[in-house]
PDB file of N, CA and C in Angstrom:
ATOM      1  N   UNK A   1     -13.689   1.900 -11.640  1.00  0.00           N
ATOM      2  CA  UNK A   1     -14.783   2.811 -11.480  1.00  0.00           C
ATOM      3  C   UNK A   1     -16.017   2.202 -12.124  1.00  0.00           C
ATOM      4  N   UNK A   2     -17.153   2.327 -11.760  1.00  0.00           N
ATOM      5  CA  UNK A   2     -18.292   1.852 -12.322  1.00  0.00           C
ATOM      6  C   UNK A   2     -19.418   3.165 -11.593  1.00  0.00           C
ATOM      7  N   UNK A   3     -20.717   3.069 -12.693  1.00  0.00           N
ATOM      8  CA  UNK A   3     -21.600   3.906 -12.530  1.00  0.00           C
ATOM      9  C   UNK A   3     -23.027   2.974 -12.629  1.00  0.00           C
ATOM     10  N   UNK A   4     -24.330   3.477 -12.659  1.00  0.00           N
ATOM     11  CA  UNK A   4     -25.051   2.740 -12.680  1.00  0.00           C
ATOM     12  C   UNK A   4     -26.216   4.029 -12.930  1.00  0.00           C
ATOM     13  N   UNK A   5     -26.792   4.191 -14.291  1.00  0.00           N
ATOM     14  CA  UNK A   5     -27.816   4.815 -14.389  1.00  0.00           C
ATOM     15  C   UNK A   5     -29.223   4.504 -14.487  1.00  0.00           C
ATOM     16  N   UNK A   6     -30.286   5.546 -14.170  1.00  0.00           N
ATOM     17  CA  UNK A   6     -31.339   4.101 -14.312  1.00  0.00           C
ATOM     18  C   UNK A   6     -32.431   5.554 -15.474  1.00  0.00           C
ATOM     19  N   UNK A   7     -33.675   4.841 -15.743  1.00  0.00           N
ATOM     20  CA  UNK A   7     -34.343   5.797 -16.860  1.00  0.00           C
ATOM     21  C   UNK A   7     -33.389   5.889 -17.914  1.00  0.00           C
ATOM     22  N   UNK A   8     -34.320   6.356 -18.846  1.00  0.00           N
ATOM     23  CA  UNK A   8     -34.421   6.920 -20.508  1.00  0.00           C
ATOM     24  C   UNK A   8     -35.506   6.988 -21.344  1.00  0.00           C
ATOM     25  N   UNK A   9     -35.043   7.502 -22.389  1.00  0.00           N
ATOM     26  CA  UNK A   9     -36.173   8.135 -23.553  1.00  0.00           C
ATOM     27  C   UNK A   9     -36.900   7.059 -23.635  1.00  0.00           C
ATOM     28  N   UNK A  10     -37.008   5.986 -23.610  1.00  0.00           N
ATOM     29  CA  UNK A  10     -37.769   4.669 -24.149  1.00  0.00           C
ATOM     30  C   UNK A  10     -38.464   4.195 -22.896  1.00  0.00           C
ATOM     31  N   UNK A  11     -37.324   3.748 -21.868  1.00  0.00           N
ATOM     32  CA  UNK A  11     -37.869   3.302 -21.146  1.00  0.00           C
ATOM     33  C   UNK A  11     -37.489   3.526 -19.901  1.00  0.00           C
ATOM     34  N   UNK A  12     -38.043   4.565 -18.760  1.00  0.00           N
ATOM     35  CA  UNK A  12     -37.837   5.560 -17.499  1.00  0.00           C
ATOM     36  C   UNK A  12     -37.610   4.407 -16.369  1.00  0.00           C
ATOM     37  N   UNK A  13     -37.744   3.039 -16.341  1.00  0.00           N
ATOM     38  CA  UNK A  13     -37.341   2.063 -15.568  1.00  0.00           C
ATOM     39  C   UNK A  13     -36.483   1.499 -15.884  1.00  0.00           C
ATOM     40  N   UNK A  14     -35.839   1.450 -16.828  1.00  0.00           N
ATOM     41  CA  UNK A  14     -34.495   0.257 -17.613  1.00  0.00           C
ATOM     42  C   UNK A  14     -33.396   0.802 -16.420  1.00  0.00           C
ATOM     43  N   UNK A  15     -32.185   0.370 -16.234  1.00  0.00           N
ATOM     44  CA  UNK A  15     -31.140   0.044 -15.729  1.00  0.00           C
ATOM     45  C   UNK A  15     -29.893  -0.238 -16.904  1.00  0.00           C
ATOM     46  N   UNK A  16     -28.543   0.508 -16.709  1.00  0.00           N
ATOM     47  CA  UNK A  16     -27.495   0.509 -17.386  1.00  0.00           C
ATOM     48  C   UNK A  16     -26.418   0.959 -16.380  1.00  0.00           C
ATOM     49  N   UNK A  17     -25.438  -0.290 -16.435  1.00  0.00           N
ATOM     50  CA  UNK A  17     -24.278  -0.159 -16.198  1.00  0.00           C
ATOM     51  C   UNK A  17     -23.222   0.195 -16.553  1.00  0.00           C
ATOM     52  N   UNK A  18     -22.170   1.028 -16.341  1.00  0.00           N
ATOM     53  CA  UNK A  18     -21.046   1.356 -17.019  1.00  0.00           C
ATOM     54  C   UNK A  18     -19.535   1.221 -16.196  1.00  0.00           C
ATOM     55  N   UNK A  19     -18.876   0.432 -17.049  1.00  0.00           N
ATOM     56  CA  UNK A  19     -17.813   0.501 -15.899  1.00  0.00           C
ATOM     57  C   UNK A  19     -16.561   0.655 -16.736  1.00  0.00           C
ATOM     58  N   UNK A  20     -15.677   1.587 -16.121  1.00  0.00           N
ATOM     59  CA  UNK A  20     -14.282   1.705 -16.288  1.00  0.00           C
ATOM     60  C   UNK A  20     -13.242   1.632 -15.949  1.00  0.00           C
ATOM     61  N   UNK A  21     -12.275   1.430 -16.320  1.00  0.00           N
ATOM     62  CA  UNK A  21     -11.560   0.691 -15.533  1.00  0.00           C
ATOM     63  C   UNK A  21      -9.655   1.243 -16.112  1.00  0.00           C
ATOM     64  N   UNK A  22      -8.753   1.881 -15.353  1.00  0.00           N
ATOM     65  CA  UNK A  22      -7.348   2.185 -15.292  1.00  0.00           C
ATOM     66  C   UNK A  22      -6.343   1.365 -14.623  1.00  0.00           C
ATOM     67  N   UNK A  23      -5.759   0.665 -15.572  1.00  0.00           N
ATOM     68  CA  UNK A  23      -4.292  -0.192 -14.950  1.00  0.00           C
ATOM     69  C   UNK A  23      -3.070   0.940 -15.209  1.00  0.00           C
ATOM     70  N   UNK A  24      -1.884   0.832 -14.420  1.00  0.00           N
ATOM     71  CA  UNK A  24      -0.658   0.835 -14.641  1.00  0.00           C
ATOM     72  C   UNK A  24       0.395   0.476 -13.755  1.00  0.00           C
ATOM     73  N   UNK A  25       1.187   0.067 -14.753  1.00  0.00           N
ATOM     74  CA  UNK A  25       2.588  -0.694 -13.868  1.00  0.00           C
ATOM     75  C   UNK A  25       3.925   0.209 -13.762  1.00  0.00           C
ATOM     76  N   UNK A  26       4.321   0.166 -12.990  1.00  0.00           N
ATOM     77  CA  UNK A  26       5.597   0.936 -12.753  1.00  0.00           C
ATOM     78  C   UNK A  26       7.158   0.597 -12.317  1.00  0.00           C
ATOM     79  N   UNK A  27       7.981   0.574 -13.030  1.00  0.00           N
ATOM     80  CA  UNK A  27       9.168  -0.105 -12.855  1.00  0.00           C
ATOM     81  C   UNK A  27      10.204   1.293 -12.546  1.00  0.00           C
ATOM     82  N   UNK A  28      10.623   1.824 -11.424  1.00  0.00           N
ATOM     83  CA  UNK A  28      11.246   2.421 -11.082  1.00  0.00           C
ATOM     84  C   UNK A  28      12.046   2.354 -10.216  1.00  0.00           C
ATOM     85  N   UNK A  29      12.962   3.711  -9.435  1.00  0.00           N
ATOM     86  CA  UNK A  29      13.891   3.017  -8.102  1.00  0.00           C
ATOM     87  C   UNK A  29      13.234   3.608  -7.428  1.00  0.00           C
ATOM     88  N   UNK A  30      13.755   2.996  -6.144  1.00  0.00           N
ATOM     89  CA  UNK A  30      13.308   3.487  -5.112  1.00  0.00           C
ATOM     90  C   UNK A  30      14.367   3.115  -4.034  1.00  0.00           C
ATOM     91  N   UNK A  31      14.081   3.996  -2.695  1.00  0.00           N
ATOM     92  CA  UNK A  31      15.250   3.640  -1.677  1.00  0.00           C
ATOM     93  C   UNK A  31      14.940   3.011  -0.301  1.00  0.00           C
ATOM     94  N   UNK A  32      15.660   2.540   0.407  1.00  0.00           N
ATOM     95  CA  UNK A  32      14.765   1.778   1.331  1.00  0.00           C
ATOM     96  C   UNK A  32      15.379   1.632   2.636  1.00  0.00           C
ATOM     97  N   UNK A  33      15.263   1.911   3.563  1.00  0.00           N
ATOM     98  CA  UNK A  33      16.080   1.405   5.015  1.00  0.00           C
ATOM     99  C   UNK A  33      14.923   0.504   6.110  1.00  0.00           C
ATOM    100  N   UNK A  34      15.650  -0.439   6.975  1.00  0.00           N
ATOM    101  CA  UNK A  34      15.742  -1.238   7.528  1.00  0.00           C
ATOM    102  C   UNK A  34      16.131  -0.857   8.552  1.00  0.00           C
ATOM    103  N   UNK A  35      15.756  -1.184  10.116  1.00  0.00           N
ATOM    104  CA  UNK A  35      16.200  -1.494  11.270  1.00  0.00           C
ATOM    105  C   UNK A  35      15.626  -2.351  12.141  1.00  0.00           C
ATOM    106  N   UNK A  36      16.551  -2.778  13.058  1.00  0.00           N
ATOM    107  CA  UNK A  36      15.528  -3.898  14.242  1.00  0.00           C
ATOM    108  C   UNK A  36      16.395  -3.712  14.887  1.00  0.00           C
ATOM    109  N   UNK A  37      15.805  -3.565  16.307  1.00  0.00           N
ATOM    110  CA  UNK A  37      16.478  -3.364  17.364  1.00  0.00           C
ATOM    111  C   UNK A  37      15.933  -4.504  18.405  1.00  0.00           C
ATOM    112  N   UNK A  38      16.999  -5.077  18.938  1.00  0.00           N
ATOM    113  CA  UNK A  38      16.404  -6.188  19.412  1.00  0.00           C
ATOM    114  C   UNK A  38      16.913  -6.137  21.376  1.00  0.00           C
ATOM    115  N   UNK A  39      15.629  -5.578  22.222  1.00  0.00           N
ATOM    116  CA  UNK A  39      15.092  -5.100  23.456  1.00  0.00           C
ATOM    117  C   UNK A  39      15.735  -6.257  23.824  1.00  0.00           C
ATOM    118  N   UNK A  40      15.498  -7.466  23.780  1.00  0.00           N
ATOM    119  CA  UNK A  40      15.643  -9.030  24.390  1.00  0.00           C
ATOM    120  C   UNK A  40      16.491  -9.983  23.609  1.00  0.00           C
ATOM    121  N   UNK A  41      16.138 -10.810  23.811  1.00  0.00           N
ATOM    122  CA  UNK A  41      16.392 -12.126  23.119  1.00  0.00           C
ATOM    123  C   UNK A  41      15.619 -12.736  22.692  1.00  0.00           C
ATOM    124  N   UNK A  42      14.292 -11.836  23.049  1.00  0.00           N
ATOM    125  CA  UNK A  42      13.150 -12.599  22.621  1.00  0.00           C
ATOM    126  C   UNK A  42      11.986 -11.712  21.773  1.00  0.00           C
ATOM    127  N   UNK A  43      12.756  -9.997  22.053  1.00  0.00           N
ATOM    128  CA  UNK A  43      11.563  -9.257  21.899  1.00  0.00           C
ATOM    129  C   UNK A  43      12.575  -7.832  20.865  1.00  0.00           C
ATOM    130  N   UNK A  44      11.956  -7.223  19.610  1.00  0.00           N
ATOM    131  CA  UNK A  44      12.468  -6.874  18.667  1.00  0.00           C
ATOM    132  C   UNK A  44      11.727  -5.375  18.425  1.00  0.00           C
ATOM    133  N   UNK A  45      12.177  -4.686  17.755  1.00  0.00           N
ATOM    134  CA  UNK A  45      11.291  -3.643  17.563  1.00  0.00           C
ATOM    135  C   UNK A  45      11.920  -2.887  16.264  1.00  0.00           C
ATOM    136  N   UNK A  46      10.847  -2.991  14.868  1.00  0.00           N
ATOM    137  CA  UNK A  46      11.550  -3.085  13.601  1.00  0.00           C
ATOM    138  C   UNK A  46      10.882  -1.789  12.784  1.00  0.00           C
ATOM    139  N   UNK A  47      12.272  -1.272  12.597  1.00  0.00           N
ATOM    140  CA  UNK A  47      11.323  -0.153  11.573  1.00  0.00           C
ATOM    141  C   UNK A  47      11.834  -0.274  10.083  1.00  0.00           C
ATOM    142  N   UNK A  48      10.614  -0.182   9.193  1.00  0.00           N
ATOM    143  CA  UNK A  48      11.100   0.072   7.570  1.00  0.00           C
ATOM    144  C   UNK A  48      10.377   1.159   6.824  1.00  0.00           C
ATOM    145  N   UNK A  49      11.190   1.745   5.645  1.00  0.00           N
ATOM    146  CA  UNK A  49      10.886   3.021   5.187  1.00  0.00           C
ATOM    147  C   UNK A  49      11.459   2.573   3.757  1.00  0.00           C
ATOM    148  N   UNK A  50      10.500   3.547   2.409  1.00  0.00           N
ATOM    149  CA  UNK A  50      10.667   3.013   1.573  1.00  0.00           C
ATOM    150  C   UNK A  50       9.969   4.092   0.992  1.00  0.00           C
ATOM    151  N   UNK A  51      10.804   4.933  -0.144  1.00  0.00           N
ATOM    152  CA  UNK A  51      10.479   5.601  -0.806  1.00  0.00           C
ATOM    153  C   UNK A  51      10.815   5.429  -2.485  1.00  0.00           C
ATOM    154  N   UNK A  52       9.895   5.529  -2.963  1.00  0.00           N
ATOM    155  CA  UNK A  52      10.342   5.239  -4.652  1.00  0.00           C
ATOM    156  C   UNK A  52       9.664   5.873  -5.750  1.00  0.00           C
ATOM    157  N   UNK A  53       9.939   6.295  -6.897  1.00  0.00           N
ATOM    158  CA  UNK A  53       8.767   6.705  -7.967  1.00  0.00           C
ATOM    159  C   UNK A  53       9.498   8.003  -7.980  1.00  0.00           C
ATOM    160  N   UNK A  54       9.796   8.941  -7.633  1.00  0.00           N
ATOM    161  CA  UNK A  54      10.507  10.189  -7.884  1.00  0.00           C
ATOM    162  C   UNK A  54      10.120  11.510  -9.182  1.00  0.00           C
ATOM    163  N   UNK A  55       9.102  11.114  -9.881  1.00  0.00           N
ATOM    164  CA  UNK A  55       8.514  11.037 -10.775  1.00  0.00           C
ATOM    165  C   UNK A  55       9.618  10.885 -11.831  1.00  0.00           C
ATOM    166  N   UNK A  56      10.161  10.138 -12.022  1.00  0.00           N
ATOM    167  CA  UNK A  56      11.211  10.131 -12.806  1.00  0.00           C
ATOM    168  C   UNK A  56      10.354   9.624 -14.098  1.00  0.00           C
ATOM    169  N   UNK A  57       9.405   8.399 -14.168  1.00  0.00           N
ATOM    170  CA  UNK A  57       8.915   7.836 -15.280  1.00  0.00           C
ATOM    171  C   UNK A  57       7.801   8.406 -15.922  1.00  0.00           C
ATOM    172  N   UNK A  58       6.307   7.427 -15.495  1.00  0.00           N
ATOM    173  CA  UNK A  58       5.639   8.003 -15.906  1.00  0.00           C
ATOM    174  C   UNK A  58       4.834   8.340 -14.555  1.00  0.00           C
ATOM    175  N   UNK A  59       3.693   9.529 -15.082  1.00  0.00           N
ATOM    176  CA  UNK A  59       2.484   9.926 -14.278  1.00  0.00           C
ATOM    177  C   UNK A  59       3.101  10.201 -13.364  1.00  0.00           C
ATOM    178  N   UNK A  60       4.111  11.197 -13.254  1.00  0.00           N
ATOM    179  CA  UNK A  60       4.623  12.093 -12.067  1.00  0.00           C
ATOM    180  C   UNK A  60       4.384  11.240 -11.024  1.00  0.00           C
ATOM    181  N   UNK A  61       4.394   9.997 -10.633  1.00  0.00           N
ATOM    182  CA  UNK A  61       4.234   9.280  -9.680  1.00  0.00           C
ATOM    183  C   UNK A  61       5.541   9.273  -8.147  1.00  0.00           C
ATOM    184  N   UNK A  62       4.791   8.976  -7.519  1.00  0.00           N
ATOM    185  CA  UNK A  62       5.647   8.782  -5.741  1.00  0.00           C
ATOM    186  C   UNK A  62       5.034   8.182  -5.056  1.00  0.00           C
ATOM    187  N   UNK A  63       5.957   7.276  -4.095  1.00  0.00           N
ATOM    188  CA  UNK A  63       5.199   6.515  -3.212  1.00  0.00           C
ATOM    189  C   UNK A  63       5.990   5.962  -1.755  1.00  0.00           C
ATOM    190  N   UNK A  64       5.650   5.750  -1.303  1.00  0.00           N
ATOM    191  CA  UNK A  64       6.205   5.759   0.147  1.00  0.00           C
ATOM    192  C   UNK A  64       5.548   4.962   1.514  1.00  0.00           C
ATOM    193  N   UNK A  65       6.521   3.882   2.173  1.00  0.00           N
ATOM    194  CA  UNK A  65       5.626   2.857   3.025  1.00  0.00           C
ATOM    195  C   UNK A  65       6.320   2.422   4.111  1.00  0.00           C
ATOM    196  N   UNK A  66       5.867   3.488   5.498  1.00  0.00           N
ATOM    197  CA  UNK A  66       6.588   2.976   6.840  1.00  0.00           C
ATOM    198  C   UNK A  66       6.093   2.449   7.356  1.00  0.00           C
ATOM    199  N   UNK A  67       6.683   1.387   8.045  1.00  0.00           N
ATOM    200  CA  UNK A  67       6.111   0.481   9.014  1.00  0.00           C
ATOM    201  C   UNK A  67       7.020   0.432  10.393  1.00  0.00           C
ATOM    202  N   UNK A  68       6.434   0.134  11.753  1.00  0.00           N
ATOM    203  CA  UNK A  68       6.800   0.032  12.481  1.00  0.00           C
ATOM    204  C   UNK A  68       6.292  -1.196  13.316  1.00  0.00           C
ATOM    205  N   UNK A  69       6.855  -2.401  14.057  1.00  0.00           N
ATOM    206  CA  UNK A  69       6.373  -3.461  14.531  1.00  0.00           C
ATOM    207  C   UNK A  69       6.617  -3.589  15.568  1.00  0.00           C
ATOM    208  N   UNK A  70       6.807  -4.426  16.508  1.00  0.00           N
ATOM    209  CA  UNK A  70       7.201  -4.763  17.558  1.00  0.00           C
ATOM    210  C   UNK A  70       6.644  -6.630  17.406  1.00  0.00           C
ATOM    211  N   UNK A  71       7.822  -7.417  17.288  1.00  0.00           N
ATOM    212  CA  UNK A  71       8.175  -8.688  17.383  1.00  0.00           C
ATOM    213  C   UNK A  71       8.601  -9.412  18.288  1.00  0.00           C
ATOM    214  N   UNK A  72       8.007 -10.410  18.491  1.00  0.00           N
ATOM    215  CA  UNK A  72       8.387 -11.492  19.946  1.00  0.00           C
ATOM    216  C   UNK A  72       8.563 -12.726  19.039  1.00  0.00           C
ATOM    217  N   UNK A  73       9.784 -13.333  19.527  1.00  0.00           N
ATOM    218  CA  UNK A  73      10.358 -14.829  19.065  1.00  0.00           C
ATOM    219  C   UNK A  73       9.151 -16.056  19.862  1.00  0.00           C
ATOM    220  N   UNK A  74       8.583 -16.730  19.186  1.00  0.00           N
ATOM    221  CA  UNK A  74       7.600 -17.468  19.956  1.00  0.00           C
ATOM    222  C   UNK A  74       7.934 -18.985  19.596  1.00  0.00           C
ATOM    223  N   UNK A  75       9.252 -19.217  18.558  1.00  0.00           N
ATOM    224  CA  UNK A  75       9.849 -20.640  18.792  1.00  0.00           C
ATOM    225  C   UNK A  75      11.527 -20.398  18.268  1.00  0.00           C
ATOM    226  N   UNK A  76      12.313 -21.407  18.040  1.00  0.00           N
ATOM    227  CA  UNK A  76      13.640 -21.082  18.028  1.00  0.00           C
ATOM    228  C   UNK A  76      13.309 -19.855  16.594  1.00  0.00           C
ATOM    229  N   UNK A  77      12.703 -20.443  15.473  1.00  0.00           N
ATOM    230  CA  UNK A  77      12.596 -19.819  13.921  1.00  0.00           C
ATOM    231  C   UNK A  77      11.277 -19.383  13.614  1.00  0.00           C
ATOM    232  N   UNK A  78      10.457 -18.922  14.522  1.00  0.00           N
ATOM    233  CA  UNK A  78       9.104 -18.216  14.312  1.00  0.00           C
ATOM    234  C   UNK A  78       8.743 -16.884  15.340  1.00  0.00           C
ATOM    235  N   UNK A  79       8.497 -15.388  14.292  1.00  0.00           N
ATOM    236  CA  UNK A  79       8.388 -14.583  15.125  1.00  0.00           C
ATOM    237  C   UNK A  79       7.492 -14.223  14.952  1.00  0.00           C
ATOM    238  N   UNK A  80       6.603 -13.336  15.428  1.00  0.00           N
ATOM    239  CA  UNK A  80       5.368 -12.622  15.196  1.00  0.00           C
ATOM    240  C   UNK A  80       5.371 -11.227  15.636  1.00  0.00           C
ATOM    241  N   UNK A  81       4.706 -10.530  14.957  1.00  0.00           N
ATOM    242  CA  UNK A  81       4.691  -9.088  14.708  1.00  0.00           C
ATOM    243  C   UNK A  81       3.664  -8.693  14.856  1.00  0.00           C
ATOM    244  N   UNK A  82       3.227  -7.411  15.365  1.00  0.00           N
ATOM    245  CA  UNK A  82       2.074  -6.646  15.885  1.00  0.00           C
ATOM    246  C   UNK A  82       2.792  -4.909  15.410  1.00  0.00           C
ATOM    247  N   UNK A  83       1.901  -4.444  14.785  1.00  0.00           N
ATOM    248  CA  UNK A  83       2.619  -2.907  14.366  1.00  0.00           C
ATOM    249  C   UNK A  83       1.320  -2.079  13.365  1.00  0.00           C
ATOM    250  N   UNK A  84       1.709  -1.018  12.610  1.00  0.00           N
ATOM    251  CA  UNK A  84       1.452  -0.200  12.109  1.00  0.00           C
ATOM    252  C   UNK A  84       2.079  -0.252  10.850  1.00  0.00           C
ATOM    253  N   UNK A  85       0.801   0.139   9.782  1.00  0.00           N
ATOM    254  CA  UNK A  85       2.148   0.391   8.595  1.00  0.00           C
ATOM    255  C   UNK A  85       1.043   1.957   7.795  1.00  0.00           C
ATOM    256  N   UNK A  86       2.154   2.341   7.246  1.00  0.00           N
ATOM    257  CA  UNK A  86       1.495   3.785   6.247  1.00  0.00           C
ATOM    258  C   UNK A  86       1.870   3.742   4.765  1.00  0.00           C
ATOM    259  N   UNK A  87       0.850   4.334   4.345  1.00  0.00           N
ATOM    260  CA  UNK A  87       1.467   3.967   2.550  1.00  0.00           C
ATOM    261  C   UNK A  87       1.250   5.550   2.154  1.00  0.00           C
ATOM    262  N   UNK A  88       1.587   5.821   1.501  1.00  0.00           N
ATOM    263  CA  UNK A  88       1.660   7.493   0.818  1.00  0.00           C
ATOM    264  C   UNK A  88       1.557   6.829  -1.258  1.00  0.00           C
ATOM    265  N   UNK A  89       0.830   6.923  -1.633  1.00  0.00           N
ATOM    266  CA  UNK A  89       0.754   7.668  -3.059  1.00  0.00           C
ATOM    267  C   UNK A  89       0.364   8.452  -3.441  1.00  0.00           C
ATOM    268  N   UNK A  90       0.971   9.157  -4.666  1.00  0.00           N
ATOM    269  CA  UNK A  90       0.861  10.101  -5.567  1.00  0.00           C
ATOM    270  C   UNK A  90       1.236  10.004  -7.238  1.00  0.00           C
ATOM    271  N   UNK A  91       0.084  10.217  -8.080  1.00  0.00           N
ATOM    272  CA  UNK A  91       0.260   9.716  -9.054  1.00  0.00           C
ATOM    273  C   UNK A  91      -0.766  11.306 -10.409  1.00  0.00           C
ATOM    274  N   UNK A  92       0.022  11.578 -11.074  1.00  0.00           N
ATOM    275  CA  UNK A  92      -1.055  12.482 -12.037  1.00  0.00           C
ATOM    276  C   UNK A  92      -0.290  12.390 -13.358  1.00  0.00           C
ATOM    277  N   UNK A  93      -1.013  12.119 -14.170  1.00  0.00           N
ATOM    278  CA  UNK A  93      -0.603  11.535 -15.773  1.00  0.00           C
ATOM    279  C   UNK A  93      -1.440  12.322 -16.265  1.00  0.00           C
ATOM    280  N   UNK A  94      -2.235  13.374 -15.847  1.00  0.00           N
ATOM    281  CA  UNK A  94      -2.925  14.582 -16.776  1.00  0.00           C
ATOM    282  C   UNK A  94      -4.094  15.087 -16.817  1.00  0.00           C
ATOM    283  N   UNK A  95      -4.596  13.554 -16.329  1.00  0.00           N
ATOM    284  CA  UNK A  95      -6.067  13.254 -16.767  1.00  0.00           C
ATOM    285  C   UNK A  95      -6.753  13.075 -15.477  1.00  0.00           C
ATOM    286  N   UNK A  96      -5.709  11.942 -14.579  1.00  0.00           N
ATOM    287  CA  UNK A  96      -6.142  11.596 -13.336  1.00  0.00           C
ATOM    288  C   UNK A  96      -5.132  12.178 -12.160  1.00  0.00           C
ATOM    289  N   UNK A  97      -5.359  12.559 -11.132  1.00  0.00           N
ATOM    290  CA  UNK A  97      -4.910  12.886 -10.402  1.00  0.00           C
ATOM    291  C   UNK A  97      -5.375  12.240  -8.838  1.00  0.00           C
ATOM    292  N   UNK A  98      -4.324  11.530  -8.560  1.00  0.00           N
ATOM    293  CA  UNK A  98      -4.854  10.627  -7.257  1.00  0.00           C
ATOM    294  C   UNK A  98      -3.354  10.921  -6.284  1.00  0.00           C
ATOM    295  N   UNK A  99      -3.731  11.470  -4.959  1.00  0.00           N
ATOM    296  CA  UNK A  99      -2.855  11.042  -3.997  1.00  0.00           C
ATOM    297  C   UNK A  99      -3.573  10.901  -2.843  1.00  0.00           C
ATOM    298  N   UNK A 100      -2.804  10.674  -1.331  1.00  0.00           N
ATOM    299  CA  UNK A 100      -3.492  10.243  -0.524  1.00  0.00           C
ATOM    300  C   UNK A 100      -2.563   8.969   0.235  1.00  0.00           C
ATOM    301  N   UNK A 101      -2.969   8.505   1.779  1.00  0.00           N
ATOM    302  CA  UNK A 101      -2.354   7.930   2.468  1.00  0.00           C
ATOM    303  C   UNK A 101      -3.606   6.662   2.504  1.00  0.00           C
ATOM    304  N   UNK A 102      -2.979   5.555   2.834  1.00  0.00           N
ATOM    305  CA  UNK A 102      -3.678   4.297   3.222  1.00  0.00           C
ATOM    306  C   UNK A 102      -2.682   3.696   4.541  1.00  0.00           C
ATOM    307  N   UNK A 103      -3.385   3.967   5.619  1.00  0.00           N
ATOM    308  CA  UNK A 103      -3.095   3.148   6.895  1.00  0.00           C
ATOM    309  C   UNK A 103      -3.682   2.292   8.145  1.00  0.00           C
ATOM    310  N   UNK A 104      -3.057   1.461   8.628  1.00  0.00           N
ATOM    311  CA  UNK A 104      -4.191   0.988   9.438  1.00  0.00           C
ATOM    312  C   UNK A 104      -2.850   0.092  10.563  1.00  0.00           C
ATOM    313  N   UNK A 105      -3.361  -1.109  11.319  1.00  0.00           N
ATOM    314  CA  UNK A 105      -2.389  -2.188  12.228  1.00  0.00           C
ATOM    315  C   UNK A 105      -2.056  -3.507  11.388  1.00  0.00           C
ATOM    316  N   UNK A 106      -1.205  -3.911  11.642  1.00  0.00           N
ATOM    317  CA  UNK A 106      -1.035  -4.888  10.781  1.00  0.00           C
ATOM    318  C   UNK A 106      -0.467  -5.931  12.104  1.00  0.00           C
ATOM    319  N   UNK A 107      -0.682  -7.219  11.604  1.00  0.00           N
ATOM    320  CA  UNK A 107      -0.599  -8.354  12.492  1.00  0.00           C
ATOM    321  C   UNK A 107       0.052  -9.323  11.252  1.00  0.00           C
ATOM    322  N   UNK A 108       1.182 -10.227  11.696  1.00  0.00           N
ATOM    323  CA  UNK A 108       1.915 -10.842  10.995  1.00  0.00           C
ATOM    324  C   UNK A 108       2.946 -12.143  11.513  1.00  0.00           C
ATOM    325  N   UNK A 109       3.751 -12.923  11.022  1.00  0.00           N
ATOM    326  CA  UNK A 109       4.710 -13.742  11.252  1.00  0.00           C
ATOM    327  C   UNK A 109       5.398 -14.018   9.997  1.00  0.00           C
ATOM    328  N   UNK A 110       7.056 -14.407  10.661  1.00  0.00           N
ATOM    329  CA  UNK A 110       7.848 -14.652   9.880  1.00  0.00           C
ATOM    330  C   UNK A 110       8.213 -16.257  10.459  1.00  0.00           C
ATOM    331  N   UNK A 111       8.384 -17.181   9.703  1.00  0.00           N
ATOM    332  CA  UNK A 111       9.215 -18.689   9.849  1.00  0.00           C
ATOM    333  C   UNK A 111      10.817 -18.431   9.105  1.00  0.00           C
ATOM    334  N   UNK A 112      11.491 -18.125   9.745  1.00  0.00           N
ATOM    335  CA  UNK A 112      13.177 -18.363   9.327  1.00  0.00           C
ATOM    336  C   UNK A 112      13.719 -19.736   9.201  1.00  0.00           C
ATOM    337  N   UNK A 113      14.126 -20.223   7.890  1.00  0.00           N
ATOM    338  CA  UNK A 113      14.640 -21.293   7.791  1.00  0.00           C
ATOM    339  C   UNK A 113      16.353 -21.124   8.003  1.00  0.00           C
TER     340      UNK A 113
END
C-alpha cells in the first residue's frame, strides 16, 4: 500500500510519501484433484482443483484454484495448453480483511522428459 500526500503547515506545495507494506506466509494443507481426459492421441482436456487454508492456522485464511485447459501434443514430449484458471482468497487476521477471486486465460506448455 502506498499513499502520497501533498501540502502542509510550512509548506502547501511539499510532497510526502508513505508506504506500507503486509507480508505473510502460510504453511498449511490443502487438497487437490487432477484429471485429463485424453479426446485423441493428440488432444487432452485437463481439469485441476485445489483447495487449502481451512482456517486452521493463521488469519482465518482459504484459498482455492481451478483450472481448466484443453492440450494438443505438438511433438512426441511437448504439449501446449490454452484454458482458464480461477483463484479464490480469503484471508482476515482482525485488522485486515481481504477476499475476492482473481481470473483470467492462461496460455502454456509442458516438455516431458
Amino acid at each position: 500500500m502506498s499513499a502520497t500526500t501533498t501540502g502542509g503547515v510550512l509548506d502547501p506545495n511539499a510532497e510526502e510519501t508513505h508506504k506500507t507494506s503486509l507480508e505473510r506466509e502460510y504453511v498449511e494443507p490443502f487438497l487437490g484433484m487432477r484429471l485429463g481426459l485424453w479426446l485423441t492421441e493428440m488432444v487432452v482436456i485437463n481439469f485441476q482443483g485445489t483447495v487449502g487454508g481451512f482456517g486452521i492456522m493463521n488469519d482465518d485464511n482459504l484459498d482455492s484454484v481451478l483450472d481448466l485447459a484443453f492440450g494438443y501434443r505438438v511433438h512426441k514430449r511437448i504439449y501446449t495448453y490454452l484454458g482458464y484458471r480461477a483463484r479464490y482468497e480469503q484471508a482476515d487476521n482482525g485488522t485486515i480483511s481481504i477476499s475476492g477471486w482473481l481470473h483470467g486465460p492462461m496460455l502454456g506448455a509442458v516438455f516431458a522428459f
